[in-house]
Protein backbone atom coordinates (compact mmCIF):
# COMPACT_ATOMS: atom_id res chain seq x y z
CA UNK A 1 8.63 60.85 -185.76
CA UNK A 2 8.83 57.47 -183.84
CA UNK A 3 11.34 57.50 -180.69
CA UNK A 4 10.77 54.84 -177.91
CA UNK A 5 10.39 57.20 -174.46
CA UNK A 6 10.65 55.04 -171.14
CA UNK A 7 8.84 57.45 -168.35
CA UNK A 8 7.78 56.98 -164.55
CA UNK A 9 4.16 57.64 -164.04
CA UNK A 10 2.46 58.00 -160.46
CA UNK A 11 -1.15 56.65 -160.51
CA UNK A 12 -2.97 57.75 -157.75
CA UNK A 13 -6.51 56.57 -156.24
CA UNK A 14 -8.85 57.98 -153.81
CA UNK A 15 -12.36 56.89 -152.35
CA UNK A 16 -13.97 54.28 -150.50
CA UNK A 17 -14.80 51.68 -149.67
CA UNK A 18 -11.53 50.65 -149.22
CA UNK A 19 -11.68 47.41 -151.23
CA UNK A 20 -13.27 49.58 -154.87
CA UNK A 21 -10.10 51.83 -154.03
CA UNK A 22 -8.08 48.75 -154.20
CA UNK A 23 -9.47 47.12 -156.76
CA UNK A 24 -9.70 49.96 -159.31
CA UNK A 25 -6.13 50.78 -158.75
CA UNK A 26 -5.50 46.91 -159.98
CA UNK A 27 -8.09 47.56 -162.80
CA UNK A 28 -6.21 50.41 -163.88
CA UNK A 29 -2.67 49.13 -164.14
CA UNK A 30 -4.48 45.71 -165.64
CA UNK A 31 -5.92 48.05 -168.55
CA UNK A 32 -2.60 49.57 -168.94
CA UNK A 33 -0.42 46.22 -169.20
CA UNK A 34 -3.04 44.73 -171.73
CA UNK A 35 -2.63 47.88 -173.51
CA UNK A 36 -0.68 47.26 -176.84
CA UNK A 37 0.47 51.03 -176.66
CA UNK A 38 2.22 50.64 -173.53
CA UNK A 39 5.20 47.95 -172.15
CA UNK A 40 4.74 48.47 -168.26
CA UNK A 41 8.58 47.39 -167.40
CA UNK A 42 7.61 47.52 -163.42
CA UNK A 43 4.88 48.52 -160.50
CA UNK A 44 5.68 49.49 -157.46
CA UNK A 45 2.11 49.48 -155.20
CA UNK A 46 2.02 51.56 -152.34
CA UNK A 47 -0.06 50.46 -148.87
CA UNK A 48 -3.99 51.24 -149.10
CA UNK A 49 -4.02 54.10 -146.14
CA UNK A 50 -6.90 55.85 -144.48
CA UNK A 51 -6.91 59.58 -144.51
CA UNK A 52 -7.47 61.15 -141.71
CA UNK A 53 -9.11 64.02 -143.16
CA UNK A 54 -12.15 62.29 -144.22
CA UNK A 55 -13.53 58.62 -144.70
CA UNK A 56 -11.39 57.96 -147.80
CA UNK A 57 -8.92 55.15 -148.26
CA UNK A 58 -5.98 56.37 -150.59
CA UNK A 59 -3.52 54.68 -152.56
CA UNK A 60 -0.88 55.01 -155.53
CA UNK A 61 1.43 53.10 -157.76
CA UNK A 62 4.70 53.84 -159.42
CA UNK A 63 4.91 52.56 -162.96
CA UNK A 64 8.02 52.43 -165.43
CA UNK A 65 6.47 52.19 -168.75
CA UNK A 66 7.83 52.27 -172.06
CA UNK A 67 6.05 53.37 -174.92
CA UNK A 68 6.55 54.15 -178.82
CA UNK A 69 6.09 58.01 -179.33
CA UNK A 70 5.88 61.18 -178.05
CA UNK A 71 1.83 61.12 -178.72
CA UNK A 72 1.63 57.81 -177.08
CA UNK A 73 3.28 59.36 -174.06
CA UNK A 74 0.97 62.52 -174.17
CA UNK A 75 -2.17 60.24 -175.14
CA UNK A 76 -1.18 58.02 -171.77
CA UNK A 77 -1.27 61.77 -169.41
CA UNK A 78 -4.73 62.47 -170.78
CA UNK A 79 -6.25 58.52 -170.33
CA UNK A 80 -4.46 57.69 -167.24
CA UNK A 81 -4.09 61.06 -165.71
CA UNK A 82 -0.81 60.13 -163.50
CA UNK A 83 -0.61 62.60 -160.21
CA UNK A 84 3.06 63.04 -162.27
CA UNK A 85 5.38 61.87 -164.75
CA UNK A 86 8.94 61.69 -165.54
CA UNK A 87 10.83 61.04 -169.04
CA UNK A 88 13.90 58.85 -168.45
CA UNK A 89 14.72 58.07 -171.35
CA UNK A 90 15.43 59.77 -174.11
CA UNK A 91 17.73 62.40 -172.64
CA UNK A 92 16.44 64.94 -175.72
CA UNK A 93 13.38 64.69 -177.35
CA UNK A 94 12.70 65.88 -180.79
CA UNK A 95 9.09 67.42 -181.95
CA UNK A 96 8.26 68.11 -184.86
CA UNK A 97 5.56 71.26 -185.16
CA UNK A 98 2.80 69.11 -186.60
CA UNK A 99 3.28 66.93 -183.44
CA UNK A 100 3.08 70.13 -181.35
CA UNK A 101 -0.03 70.90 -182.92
CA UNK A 102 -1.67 67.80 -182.77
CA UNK A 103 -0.90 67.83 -179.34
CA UNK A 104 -2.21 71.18 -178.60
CA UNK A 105 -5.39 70.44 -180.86
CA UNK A 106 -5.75 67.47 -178.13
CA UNK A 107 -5.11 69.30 -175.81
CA UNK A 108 -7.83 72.08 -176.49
CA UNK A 109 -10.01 69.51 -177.35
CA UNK A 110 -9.70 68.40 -173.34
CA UNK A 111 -10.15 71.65 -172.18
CA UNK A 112 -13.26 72.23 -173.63
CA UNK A 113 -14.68 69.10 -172.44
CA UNK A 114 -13.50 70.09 -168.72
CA UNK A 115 -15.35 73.56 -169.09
CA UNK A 116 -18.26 72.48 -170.34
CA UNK A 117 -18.58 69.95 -168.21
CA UNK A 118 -18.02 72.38 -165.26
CA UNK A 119 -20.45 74.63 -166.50
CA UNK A 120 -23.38 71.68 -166.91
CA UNK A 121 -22.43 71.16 -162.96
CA UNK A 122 -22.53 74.27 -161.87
CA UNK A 123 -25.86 75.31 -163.33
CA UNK A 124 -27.16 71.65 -161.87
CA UNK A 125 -25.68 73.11 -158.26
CA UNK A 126 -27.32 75.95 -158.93
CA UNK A 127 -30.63 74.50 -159.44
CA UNK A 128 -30.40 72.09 -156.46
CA UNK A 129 -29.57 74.98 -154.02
CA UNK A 130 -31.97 77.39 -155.13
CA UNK A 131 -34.27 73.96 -154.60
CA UNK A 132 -33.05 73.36 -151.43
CA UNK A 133 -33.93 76.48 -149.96
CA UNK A 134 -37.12 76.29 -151.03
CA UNK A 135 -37.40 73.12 -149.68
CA UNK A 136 -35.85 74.10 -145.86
CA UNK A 137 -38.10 77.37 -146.21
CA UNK A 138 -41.24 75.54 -146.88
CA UNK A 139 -40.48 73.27 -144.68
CA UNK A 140 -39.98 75.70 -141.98
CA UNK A 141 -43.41 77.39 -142.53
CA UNK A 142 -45.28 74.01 -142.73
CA UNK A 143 -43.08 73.95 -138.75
CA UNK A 144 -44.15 77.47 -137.80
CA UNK A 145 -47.55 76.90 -138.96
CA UNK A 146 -47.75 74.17 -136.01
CA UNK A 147 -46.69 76.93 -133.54
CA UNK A 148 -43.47 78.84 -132.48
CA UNK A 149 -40.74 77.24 -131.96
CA UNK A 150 -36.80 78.35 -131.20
CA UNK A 151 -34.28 77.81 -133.70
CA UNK A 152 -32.53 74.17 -131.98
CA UNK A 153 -36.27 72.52 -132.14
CA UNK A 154 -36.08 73.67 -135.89
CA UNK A 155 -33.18 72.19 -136.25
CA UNK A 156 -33.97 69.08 -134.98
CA UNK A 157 -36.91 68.69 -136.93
CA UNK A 158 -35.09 69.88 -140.09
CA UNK A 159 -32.08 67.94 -139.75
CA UNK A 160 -29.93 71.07 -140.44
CA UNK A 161 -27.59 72.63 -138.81
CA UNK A 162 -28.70 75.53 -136.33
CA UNK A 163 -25.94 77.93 -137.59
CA UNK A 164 -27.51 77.31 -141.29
CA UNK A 165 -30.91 76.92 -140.46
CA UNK A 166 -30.71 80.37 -138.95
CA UNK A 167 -29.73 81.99 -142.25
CA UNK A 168 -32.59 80.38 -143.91
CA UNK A 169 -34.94 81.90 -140.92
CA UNK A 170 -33.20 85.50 -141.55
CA UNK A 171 -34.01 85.40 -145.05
CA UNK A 172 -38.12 84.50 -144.07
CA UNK A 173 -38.01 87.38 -141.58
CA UNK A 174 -36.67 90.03 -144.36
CA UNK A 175 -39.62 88.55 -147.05
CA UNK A 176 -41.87 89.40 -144.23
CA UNK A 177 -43.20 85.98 -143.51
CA UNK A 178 -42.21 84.66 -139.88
CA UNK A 179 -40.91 86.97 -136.94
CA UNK A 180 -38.62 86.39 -134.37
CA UNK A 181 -39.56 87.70 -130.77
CA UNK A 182 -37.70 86.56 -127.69
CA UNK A 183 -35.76 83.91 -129.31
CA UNK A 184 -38.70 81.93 -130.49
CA UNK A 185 -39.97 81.95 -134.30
CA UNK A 186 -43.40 82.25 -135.33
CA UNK A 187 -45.55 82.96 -138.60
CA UNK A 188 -46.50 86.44 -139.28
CA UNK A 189 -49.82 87.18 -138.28
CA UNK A 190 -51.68 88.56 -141.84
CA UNK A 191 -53.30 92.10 -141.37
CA UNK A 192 -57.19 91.65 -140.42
CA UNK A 193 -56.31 88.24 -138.83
């Protein structure tokens, strides 16, 4: 059942550098005015700002958009995925329960995607870590195997952090292969050597 809902969507965009931010904030509401699902009645851009948290610019826009059904609204959440959204107009919507399924059919569908997509990633992260150690441990023993050295020269030559480079050296010391004496690492010495 056809009903025309006008809602206010927030769009927001984070990343850098700042001029991509800007631009695909533009090239966002662009795709949505050209859009023959959507009537955007009015934008309301926000300032590009730097957070301070981290090197990311940030910015948003407020949209009024009109559209021509419920599953165009719900269609709009999932491609545009506004921050949040607001129906102002109709007061009452209607649903019928074939739209309520279609909408939670879409909406399963989504979910779905989301997991398995998070579980390709985290097997990936798993991979690269369990890579990375291997490659800080080897790289450590190739070190070692130079002579001793304390854990801030390891660093250095590492370029990781002492706190984390130290956890990697723990984990050498309990597979038996370096040993730590007076603050300063060095390889194992092999029985008979």
């Amino acid at each position: 059942m056809a009903q025309e809902i006008v809602f206010r969507a927030l769009i927001e965009v984070l990343g850098k550098p700042k001029e991509h931010v800007q631009e695909s904030l533009t090239k966002y509401i662009d795709q949505l005015k050209s859009s023959e699902d959507y009537t955007v009645v009015s934008v309301d851009l926000a300032e590009i700002e730097k957070r301070e948290d981290a090197e990311l610019w940030a910015t948003f826009a407020e949209l009024e958009v009109k559209t021509i059904s419920v599953e165009k609204l719900i269609t709009f959440c999932f491609e545009y995925m506004p921050s949040s959204i607001e129906i102002l107009e109709p007061a009452e919507i209607k649903l019928e329960s074939q739209e309520i399924s279609h909408f939670l059919s879409n909406l399963q569908g989504r979910l779905h995607q989301i997991d398995m997509v998070a579980k390709q990633l985290k097997a990936e992260n798993t991979v690269l870590k369990k890579n990375t150690a291997s490659l800080v441990k080897n790289n450590l023993l190739i070190l070692l195997a130079k002579g001793p050295m304390d854990s801030e020269n390891l660093s250095k030559y590492t370029g990781v952090s002492k706190d984390k480079l130290e956890d990697f050296l723990d984990q050498l010391i309990d597979n038996n292969k370096i040993e730590l004496k007076e603050g300063v690492y060095s390889l194992k010495k092999k029985d008979g050597s």
